[in-house]
Protein backbone atom coordinates (compact mmCIF):
# COMPACT_ATOMS: atom_id res chain seq x y z
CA UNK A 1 50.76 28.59 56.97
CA UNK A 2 54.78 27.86 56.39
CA UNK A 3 55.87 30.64 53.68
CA UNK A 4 56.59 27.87 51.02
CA UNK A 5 53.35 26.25 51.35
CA UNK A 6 51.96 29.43 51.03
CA UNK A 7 53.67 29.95 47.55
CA UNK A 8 53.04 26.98 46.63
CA UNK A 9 49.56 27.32 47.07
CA UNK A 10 49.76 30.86 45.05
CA UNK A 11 51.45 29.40 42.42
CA UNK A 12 48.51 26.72 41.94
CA UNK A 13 45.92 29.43 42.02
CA UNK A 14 47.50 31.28 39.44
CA UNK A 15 48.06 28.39 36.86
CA UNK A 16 44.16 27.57 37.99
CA UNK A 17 43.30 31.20 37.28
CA UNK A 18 45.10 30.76 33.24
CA UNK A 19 42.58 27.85 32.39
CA UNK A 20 39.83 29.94 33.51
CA UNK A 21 41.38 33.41 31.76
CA UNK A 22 41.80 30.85 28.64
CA UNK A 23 38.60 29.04 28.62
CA UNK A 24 37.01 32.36 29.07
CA UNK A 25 38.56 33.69 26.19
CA UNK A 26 38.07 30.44 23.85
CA UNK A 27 34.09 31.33 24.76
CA UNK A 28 34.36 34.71 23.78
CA UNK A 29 35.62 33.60 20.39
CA UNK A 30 33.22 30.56 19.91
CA UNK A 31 30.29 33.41 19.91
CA UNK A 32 31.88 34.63 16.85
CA UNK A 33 33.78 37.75 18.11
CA UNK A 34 37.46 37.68 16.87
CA UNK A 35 39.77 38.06 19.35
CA UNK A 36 42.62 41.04 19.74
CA UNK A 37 45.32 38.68 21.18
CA UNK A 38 45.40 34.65 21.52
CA UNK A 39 43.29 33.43 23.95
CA UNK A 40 47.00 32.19 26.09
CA UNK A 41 47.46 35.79 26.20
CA UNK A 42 44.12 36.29 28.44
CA UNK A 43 45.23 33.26 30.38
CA UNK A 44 48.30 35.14 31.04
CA UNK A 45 46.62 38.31 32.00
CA UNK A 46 44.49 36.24 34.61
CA UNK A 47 46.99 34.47 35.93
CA UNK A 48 49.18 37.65 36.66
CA UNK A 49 46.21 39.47 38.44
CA UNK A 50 45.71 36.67 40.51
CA UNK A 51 49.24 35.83 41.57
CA UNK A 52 51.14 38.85 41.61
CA UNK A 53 49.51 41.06 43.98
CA UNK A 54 49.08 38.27 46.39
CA UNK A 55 53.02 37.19 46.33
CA UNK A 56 53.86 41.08 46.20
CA UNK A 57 52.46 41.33 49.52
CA UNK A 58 53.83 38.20 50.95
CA UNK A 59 57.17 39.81 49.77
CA UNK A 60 56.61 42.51 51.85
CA UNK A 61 55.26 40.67 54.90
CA UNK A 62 58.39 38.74 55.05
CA UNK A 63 60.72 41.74 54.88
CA UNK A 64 58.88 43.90 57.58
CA UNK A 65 57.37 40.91 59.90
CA UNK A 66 60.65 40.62 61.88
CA UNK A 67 60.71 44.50 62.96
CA UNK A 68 57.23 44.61 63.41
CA UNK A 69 57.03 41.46 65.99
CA UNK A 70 59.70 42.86 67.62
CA UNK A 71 58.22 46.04 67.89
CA UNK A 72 54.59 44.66 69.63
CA UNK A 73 57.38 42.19 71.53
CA UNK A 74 59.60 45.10 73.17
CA UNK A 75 56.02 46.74 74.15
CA UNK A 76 55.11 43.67 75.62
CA UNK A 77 57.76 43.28 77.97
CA UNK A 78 58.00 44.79 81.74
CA UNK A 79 58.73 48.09 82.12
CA UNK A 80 62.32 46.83 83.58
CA UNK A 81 63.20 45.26 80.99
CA UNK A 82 62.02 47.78 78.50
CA UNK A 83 64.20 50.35 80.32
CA UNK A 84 67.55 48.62 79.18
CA UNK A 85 70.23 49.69 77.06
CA UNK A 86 70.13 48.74 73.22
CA UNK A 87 72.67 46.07 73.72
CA UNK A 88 70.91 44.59 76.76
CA UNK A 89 67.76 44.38 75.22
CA UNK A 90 68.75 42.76 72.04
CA UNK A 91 69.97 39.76 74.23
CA UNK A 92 66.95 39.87 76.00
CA UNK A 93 65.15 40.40 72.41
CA UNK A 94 67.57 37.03 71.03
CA UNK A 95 66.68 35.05 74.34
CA UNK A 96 62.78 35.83 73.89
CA UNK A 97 62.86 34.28 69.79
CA UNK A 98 65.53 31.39 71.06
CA UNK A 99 62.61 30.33 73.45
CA UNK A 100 60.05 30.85 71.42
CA UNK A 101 61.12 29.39 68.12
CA UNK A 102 63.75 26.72 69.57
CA UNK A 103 62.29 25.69 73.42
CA UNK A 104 65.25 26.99 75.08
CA UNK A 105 65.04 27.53 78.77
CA UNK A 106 63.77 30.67 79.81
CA UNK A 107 66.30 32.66 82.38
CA UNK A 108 63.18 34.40 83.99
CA UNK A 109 58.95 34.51 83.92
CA UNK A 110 59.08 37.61 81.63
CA UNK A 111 61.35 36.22 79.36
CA UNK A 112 58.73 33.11 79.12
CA UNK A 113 55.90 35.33 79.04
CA UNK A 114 56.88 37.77 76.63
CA UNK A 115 58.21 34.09 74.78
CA UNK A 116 54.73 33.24 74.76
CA UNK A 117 53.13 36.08 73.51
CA UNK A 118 56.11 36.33 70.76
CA UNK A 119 54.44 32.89 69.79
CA UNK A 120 50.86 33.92 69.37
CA UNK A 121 51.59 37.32 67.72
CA UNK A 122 53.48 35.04 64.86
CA UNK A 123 50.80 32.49 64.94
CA UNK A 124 48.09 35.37 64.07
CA UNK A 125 50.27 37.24 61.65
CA UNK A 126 50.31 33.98 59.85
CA UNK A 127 46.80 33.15 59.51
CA UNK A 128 46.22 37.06 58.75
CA UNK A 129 49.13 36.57 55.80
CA UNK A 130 47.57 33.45 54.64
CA UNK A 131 43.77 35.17 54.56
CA UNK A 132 44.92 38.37 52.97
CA UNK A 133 47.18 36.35 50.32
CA UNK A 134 43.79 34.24 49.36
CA UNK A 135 41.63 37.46 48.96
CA UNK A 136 43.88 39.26 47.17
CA UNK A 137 44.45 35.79 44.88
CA UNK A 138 40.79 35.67 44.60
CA UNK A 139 39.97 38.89 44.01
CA UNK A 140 42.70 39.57 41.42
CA UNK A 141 41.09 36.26 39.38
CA UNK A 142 37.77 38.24 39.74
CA UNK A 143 38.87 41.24 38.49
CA UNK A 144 41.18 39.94 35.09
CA UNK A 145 38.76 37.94 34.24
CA UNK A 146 35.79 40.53 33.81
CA UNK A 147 38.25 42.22 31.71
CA UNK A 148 38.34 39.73 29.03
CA UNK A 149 36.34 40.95 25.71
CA UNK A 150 36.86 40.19 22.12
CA UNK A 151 38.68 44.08 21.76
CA UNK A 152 41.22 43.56 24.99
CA UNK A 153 44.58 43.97 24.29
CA UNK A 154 45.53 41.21 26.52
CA UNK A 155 48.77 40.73 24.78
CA UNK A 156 50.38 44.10 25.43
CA UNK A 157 49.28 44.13 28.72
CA UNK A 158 51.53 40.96 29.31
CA UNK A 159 54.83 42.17 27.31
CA UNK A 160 54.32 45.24 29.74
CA UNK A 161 54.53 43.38 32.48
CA UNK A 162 57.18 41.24 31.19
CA UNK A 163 59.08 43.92 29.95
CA UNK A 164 58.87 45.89 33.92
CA UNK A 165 60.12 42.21 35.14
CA UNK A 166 63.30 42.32 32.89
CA UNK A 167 64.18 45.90 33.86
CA UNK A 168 64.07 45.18 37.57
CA UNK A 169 65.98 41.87 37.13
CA UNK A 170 68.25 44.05 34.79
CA UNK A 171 68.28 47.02 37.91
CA UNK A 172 69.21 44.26 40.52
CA UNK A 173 72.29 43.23 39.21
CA UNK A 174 73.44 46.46 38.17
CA UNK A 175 72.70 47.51 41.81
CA UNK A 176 74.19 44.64 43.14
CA UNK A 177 77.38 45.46 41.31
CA UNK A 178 77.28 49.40 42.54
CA UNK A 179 76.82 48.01 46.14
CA UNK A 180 79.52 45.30 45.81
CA UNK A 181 82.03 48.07 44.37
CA UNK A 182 81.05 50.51 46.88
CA UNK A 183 81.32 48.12 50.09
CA UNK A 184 85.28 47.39 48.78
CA UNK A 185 85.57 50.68 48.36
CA UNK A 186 84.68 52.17 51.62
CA UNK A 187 86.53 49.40 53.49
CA UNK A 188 89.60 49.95 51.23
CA UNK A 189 89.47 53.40 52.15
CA UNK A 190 89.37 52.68 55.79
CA UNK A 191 92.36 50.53 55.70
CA UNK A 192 94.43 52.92 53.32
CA UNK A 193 93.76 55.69 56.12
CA UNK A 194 95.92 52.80 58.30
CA UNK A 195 98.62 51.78 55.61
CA UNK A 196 99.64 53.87 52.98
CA UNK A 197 98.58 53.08 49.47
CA UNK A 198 102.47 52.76 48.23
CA UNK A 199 102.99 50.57 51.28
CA UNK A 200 100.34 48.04 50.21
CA UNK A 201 101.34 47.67 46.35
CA UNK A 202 104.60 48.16 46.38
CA UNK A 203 105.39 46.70 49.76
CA UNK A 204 107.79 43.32 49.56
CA UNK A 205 107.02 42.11 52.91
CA UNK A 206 103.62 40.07 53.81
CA UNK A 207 102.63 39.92 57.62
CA UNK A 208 99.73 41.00 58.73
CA UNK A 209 99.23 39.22 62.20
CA UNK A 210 98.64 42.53 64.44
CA UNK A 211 100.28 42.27 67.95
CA UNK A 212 97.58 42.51 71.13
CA UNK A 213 100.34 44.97 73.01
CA UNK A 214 101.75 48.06 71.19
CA UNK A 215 105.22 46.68 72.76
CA UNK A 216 105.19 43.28 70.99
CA UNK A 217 107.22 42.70 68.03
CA UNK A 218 105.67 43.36 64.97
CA UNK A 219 102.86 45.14 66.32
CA UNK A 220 102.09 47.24 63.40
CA UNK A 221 102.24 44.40 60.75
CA UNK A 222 103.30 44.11 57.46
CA UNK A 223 101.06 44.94 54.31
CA UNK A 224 103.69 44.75 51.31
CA UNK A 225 100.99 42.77 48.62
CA UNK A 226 103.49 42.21 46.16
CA UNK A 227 104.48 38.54 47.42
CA UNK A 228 100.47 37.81 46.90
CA UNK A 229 100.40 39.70 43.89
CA UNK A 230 103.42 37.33 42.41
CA UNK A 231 102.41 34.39 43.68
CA UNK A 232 98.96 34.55 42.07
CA UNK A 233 100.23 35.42 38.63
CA UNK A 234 102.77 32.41 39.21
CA UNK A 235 100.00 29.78 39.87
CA UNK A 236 97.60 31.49 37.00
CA UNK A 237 100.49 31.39 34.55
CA UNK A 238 101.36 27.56 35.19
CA UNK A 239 97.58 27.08 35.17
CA UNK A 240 96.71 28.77 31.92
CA UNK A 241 100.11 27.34 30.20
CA UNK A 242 98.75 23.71 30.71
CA UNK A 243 94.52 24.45 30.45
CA UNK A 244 95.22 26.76 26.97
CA UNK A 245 97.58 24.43 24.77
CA UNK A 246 96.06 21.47 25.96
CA UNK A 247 92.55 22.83 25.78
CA UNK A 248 92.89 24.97 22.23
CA UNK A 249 93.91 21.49 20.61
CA UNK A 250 91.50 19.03 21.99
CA UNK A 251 88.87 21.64 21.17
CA UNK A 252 90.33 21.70 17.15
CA UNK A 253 90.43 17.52 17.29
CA UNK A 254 87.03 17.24 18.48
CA UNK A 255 85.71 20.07 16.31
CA UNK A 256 87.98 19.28 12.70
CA UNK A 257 89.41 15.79 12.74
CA UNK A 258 87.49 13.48 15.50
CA UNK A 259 84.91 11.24 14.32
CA UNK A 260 81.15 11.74 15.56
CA UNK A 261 81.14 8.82 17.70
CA UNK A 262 84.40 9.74 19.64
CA UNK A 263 83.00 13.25 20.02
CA UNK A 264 80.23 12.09 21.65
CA UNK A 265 82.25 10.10 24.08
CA UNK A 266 85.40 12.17 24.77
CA UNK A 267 83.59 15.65 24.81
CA UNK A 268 80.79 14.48 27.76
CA UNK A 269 84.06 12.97 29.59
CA UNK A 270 86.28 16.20 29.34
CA UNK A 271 83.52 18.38 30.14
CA UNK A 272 83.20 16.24 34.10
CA UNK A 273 86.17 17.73 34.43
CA UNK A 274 85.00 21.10 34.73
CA UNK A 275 82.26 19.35 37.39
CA UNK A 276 84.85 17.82 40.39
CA UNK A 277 85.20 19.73 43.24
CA UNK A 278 87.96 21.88 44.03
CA UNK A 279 88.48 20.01 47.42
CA UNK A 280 89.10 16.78 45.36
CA UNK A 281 91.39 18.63 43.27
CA UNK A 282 93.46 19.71 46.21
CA UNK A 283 93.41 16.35 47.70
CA UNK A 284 94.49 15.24 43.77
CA UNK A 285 97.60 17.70 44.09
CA UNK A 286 98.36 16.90 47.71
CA UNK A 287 98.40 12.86 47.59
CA UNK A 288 99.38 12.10 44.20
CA UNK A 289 100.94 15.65 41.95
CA UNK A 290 103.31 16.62 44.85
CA UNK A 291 104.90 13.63 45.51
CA UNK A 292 105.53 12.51 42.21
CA UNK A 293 107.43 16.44 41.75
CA UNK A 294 109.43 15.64 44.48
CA UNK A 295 110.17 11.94 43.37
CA UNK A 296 111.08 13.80 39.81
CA UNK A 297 113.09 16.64 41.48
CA UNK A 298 114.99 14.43 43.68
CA UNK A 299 116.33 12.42 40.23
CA UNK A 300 116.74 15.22 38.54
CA UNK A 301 118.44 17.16 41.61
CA UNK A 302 115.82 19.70 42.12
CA UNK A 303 115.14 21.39 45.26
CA UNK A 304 110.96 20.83 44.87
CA UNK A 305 109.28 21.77 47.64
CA UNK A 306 106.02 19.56 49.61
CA UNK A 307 103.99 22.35 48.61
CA UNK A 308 104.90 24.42 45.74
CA UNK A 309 103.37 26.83 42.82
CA UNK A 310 104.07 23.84 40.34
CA UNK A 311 101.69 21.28 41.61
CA UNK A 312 99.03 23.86 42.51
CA UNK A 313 99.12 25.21 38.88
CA UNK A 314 99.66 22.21 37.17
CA UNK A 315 96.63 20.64 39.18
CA UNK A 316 94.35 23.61 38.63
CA UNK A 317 95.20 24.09 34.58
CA UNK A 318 93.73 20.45 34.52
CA UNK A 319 90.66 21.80 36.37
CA UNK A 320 90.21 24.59 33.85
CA UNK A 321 90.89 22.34 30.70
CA UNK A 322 87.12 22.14 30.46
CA UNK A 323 86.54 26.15 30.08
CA UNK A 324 88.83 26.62 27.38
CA UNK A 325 88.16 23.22 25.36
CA UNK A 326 84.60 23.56 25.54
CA UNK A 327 83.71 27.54 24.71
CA UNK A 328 86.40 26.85 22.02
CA UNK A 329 84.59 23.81 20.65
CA UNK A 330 81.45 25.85 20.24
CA UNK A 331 82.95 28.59 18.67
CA UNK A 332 85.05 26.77 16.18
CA UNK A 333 82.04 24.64 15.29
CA UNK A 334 80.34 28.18 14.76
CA UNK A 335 82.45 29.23 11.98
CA UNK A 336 80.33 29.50 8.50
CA UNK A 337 81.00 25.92 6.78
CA UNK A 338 81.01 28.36 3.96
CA UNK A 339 84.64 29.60 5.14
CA UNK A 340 86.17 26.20 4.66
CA UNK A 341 84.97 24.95 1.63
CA UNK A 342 86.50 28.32 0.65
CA UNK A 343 89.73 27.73 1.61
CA UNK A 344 90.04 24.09 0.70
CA UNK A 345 88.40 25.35 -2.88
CA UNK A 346 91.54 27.67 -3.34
CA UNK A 347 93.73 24.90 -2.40
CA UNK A 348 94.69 25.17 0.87
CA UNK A 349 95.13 21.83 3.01
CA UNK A 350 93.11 21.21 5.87
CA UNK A 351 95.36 22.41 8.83
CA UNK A 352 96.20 25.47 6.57
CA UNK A 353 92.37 25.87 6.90
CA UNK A 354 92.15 25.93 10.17
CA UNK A 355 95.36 27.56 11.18
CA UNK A 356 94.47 30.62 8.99
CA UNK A 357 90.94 30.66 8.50
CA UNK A 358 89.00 29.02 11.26
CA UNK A 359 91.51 29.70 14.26
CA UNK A 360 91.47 33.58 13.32
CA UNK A 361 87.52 33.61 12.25
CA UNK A 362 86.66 31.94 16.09
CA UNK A 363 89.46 34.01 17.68
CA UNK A 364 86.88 36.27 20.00
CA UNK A 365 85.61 33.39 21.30
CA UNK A 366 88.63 31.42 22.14
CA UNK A 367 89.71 34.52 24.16
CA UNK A 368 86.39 34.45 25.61
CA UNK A 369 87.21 30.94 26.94
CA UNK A 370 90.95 31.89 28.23
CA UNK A 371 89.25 35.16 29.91
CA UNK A 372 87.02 32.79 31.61
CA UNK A 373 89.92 30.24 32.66
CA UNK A 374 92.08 32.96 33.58
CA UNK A 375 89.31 34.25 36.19
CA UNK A 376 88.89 30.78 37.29
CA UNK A 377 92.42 30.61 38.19
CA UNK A 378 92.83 33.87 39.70
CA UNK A 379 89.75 33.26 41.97
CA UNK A 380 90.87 29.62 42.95
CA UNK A 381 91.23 29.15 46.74
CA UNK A 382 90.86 25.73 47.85
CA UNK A 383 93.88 24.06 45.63
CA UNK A 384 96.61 26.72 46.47
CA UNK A 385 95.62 26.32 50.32
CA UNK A 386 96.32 22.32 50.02
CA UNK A 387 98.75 22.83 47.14
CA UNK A 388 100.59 25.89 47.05
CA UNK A 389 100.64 26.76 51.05
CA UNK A 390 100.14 29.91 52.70
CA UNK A 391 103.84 31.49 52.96
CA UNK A 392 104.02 34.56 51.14
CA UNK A 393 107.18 34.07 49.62
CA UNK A 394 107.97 37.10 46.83
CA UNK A 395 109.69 34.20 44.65
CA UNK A 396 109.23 33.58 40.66
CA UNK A 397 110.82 29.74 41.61
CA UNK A 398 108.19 27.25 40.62
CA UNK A 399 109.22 24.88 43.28
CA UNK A 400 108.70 26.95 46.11
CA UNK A 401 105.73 27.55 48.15
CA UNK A 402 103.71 30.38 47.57
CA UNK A 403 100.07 31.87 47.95
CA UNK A 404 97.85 33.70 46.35
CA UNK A 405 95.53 37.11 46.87
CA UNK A 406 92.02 35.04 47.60
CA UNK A 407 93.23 32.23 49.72
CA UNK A 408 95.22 35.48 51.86
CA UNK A 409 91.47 37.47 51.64
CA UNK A 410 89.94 34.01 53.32
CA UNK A 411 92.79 33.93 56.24
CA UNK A 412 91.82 37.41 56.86
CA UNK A 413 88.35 36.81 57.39
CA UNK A 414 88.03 33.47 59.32
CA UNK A 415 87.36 33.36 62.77
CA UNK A 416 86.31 36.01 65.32
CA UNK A 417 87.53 39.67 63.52
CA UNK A 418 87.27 43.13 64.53
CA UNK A 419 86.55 45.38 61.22
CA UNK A 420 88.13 48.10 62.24
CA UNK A 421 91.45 46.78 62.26
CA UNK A 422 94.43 46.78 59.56
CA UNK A 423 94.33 42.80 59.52
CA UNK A 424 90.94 42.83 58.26
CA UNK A 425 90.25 45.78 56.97
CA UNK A 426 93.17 44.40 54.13
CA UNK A 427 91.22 41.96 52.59
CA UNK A 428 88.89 44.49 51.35
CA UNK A 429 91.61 46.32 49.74
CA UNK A 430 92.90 42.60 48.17
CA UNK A 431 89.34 42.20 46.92
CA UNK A 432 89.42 45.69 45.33
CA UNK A 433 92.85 45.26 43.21
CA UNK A 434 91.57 41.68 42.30
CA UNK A 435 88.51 43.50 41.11
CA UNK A 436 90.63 45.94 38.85
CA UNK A 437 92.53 43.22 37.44
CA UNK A 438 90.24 41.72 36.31
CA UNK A 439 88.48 44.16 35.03
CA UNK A 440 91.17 45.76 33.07
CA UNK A 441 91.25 42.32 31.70
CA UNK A 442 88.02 42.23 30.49
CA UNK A 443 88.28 45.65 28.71
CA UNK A 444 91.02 44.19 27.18
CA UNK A 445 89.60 40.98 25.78
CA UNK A 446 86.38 43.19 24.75
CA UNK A 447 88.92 45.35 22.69
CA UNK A 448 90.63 41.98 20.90
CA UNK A 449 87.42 40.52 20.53
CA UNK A 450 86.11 43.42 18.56
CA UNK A 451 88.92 44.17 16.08
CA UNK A 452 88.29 40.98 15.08
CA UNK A 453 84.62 40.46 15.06
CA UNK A 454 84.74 43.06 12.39
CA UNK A 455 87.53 41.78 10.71
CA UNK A 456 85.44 38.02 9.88
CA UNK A 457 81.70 39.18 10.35
């Protein structure tokens, strides 16, 4: 039986095995014995016992299946083919699964037989799954249900449970993060054992194509990140200087002047914004925002380049509008009510309210929203390819073509790469000073947002 079907079908014997926990306990308490916990608690306790054992182990099957059919595979084969190197076998290994689970063409009558017997090995570890999934199902049912009395503590049985879920969902993302950190740094480390660590921040100079002859120019590259470094604070600045103004205000509009019927049409439309693609955006920048600069710059007698930082940032501030207006929208309209009438009782006009009451009393959370838009700019990729280019060009000129860290860390990384080589061993070390940037800007905006949570709580 297909996995999915097979959780499906778990799924429906666990919601089956709550009516029966439930209607088990609802008997118990018709006899006239009070019950400990509500009788959706015993449902609860049922259902667990009867699903979670069963999709534990089909959990487990489907992490150690693979290395145990290749296992009973490689033992299958002929003795000359199971005298191969690694690397010769694992093609043979690939070829065997390509027939088996595709129909290629088999390159020999071992490779078909062993194809074959590949095929029935899976067929009978599936049936064996599915059986051992629908006795443990059944017996679980069995079992939580015989528990049920009027004294079970059904209900802090379940919190347990729910309680271990939340700490392992908790312990995957923290380990997630340790692994993620750990993986840039290792590579990093690999690649600063290549390029010095001055080299690579301080560096001016951008060229990391790596010569296929030690006697070709420019065989050692170029790792100077300051050009990316620039260029990404150049399209983030532009960005942020049109998303915040632009954003802050139509969040204050919506929230302190606009009338409830044009809230609920302009907020819905500002907020599909946030939901275009960052390919259209590009496309946006690309066929309409560039040539309308250069139109501009050529009245105005600006140099303005086809692609430049301008039309990137200007393009992607109007993609991050949404972030700022609505997070700020939500925590204006969060402010105690009791705040205003405060300030208007002392006399105070409404924009004196909400410049010096309501701006400074939703203050954490409008950074909040500029933290987020900020990261959405830094992390942009798609717009600055189309946009912005990919000449890494140490210029502060707005009109000139730059790039930026992540679309650089994508370039590395497409294609065919060996990773134990400077070229791609760098965008490791990109992705690790992106990661301290931003998270010295975090710390940051945790600090703001915390001198002045206790300042208006």
């Amino acid at each position: 039986m297909p996995t999915i079907l097979l959780t499906l079908v778990l799924l429906g014997l666990a919601s089956a095995a709550y009516h029966l926990g439930r209607g088990k306990a609802l008997s118990v308490s018709a006899d006239g014995a009070p019950l400990h916990s509500l009788p959706r608690y015993h449902g609860y306790y049922v259902a667990l016992w009867c699903g979670l054992p069963a999709l534990a182990l089909l959990v487990a099957w489907t992490v150690l299946e693979p290395q145990a059919l290749r296992a009973l595979m490689i033992a299958a084969l002929p003795p000359e083919l199971r005298g191969l190197s690694s690397q010769h076998l694992s093609l043979v290994v690939n070829e065997v699964r390509n027939v088996a689970l595709h129909g290629a063409q088999p390159s020999s009558a071992a490779v078909a037989e062993a194809a074959r017997h590949y095929t029935a090995l899976s067929a009978t570890g599936s049936w064996l799954l599915t059986a051992l999934c629908a006795a443990l199902a059944v017996a679980g049912l069995s079992w939580g249900r015989s528990r049920i009395h009027a004294d079970a503590r059904m209900r802090n049985a379940v919190e347990r449970v729910v309680g271990v879920a939340l700490v392992a969902c908790s312990t995957v993302a923290i380990l997630t993060t340790i692994g993620i950190v750990l993986s840039l740094i290792f590579e990093s480390l690999l690649f600063f054992e290549h390029v010095p660590l001055h080299a690579f921040l301080f560096g001016t100079e951008w060229s990391p194509q790596m010569a296929i002859r030690a006697d070709q120019v420019g065989s050692s590259g170029a790792f100077g990140a300051v050009p990316l470094f620039a260029g990404t604070l150049l399209i983030s600045a532009i960005a942020l200087a049109v998303a915040v103004p632009l954003g802050l205000l139509s969040a204050i509009y919506m929230s302190e002047y606009a009338q409830p019927r044009f809230r609920a049409v302009a907020k819905p439309l500002l907020e599909i914004l946030a939901g275009i693609p960052t390919v259209v955006y590009g496309f946006f920048a690309v066929l309409t925002i560039s040539p309308f600069l250069r139109a501009v710059g050529a009245r105005l007698g600006l140099g303005i380049e086809a692609e430049s930082a301008l039309a990137a940032g200007l393009v992607m501030g109007i993609m991050i509008i949404p972030f700022v207006s609505s997070l700020s929208d939500d925590v204006i309209n969060a402010v105690p009510q009791s705040l205003r009438e405060g300030a208007l009782g002392l006399g105070a006009t409404r924009s004196e309210t909400v410049i010096q009451v309501v701006i400074p009393a939703a203050l954490p959370g409008i950074i909040g929203g500029v933290l987020l838009a900020a990261s959405r700019a830094i992390g942009e990729t798609m717009i600055v390819v189309m946009a912005a280019g990919m000449a890494a060009n140490l210029t502060a000129n707005p009109f000139a073509a730059v790039t930026t860290v992540t679309v650089q860390i994508v370039t590395l990384l497409v294609g065919d790469q060996e990773f134990d080589s400077p070229k791609t061993l760098a965008a490791f070390a990109l992705g690790l000073v992106l990661f301290c940037v931003t998270l010295a800007l975090n710390i940051v905006a945790l600090h703001i947002v915390n001198k002045y949570r206790e300042k208006y709580d």
